[in-house]
C-alpha atoms as a PDB file:
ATOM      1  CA  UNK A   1       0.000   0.000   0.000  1.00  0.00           C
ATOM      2  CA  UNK A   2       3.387   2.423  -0.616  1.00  0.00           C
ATOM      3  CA  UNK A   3       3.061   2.773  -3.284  1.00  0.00           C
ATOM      4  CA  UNK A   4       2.184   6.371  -4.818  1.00  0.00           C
ATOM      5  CA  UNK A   5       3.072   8.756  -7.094  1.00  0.00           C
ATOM      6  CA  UNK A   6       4.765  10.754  -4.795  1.00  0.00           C
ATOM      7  CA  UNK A   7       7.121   7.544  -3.860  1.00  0.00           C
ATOM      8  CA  UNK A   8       7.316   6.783  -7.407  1.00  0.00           C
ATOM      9  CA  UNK A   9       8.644  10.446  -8.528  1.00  0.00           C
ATOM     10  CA  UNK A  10      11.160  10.494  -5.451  1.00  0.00           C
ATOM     11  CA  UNK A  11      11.966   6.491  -6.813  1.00  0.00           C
ATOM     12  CA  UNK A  12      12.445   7.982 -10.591  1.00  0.00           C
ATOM     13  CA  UNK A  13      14.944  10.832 -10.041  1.00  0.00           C
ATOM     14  CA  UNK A  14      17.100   7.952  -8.588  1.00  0.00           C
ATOM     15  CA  UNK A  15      16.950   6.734 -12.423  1.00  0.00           C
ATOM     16  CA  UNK A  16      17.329  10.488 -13.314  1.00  0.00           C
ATOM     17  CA  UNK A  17      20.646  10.536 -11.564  1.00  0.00           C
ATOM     18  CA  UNK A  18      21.910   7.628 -13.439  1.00  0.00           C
ATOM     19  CA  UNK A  19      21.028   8.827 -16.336  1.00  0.00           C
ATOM     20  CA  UNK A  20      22.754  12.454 -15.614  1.00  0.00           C
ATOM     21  CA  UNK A  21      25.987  10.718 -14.887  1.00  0.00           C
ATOM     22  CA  UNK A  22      25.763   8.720 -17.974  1.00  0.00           C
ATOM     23  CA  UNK A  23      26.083  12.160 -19.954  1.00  0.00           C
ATOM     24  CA  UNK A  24      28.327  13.801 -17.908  1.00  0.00           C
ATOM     25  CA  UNK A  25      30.552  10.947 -18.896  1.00  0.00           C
ATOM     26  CA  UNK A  26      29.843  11.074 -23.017  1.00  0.00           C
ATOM     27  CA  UNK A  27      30.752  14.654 -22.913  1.00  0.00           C
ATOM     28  CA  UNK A  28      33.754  13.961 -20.976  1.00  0.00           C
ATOM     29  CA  UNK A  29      34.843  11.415 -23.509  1.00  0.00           C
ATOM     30  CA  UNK A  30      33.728  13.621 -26.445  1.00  0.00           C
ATOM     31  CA  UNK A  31      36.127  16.321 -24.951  1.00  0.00           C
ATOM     32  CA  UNK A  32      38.992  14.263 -23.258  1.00  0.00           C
ATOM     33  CA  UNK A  33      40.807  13.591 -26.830  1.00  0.00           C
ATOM     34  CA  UNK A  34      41.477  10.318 -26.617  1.00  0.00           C
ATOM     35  CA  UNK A  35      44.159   8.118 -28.373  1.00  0.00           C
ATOM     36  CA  UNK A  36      45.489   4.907 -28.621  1.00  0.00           C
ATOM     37  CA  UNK A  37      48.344   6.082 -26.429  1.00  0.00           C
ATOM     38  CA  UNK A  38      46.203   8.029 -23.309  1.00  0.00           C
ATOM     39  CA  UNK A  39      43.011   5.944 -23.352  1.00  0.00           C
ATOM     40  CA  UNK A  40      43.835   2.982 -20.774  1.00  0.00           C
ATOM     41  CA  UNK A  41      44.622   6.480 -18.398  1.00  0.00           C
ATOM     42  CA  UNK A  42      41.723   8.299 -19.480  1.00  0.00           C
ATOM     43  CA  UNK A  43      38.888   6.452 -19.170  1.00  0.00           C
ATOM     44  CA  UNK A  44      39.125   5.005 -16.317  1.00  0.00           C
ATOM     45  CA  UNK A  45      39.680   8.505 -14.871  1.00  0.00           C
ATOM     46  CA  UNK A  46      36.634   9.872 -16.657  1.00  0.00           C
ATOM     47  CA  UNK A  47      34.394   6.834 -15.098  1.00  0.00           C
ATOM     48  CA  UNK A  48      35.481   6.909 -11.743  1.00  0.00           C
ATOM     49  CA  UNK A  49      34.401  11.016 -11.757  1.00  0.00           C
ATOM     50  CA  UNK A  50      31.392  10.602 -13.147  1.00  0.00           C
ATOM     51  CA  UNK A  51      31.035   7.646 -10.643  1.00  0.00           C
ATOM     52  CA  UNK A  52      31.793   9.932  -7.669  1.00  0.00           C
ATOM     53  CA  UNK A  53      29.313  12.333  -9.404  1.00  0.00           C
ATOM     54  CA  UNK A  54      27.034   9.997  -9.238  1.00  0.00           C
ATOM     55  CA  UNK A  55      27.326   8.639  -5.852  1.00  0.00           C
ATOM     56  CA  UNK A  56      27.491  11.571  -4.233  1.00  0.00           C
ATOM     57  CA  UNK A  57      24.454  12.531  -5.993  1.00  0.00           C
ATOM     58  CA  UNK A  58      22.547   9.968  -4.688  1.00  0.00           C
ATOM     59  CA  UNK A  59      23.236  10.452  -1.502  1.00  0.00           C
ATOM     60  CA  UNK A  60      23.045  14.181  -1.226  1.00  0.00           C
ATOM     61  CA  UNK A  61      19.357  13.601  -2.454  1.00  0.00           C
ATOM     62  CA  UNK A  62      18.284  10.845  -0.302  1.00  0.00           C
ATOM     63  CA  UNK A  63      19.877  12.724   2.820  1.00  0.00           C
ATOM     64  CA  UNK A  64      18.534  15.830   2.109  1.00  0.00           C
ATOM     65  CA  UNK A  65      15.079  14.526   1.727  1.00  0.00           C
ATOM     66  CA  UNK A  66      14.819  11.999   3.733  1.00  0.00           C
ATOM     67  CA  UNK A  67      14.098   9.238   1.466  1.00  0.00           C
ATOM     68  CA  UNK A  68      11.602  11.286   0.122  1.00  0.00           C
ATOM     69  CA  UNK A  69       9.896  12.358   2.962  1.00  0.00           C
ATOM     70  CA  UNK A  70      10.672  16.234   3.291  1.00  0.00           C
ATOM     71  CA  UNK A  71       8.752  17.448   0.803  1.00  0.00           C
ATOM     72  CA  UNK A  72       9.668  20.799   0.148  1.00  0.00           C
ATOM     73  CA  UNK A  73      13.240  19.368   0.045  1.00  0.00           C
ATOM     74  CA  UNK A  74      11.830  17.224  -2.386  1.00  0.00           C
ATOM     75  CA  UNK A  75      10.072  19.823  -4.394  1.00  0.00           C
ATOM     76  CA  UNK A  76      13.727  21.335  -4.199  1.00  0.00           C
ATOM     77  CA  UNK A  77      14.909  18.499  -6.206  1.00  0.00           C
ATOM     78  CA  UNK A  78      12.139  17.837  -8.144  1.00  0.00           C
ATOM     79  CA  UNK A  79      12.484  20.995  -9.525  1.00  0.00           C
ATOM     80  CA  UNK A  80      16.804  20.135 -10.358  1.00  0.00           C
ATOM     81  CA  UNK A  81      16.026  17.210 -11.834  1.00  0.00           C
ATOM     82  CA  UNK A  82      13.031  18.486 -14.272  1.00  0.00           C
ATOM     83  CA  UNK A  83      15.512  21.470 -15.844  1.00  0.00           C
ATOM     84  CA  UNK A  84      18.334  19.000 -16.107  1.00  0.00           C
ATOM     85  CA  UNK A  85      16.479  15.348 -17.501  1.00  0.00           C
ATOM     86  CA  UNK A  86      14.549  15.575 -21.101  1.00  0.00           C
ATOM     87  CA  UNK A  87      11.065  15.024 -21.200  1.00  0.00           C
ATOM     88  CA  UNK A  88      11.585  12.077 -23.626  1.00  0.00           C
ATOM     89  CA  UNK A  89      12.767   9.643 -21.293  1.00  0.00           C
ATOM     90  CA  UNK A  90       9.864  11.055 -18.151  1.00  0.00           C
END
């Protein structure tokens, strides 16, 4: 009986994260100029940022709401995550 709308939104942006780190990382590769030579370096550098990014994340939003339960903290997010993720994948 937990589940709601309000659950499922705060559930989402957990997705929405994810899916903020996974193009922080293309544009990091698009930029980084990689080569055969600096790639093995690179990478793995460019992953374990957007990693950090994303764990940090994460937990940043699930402290500062509660787990979803402040809700004007929440609205707070909310309101990030809708001017950052595109409407196609909502």
């Amino acid at each position: 009986g937990k589940t709601t709308s309000y659950i499922l939104n705060h559930e989402q942006h957990h997705f929405d994260v994810s899916y903020l780190a996974a193009g922080i990382f293309i544009e990091k590769v698009k930029k980084a100029g990689l080569t055969m030579a600096n790639c093995n370096t690179l990478l793995p550098k460019i992953y374990r940022e957007c990693c950090d990014f994303m764990n940090k994340t994460q937990d940043d939003y699930d402290s500062q709401t509660k787990n979803g339960q402040l809700t004007d903290e929440q609205a707070r997010w909310n309101a990030y995550f809708n001017s950052r993720v595109p409407l196609v994948i909502k």
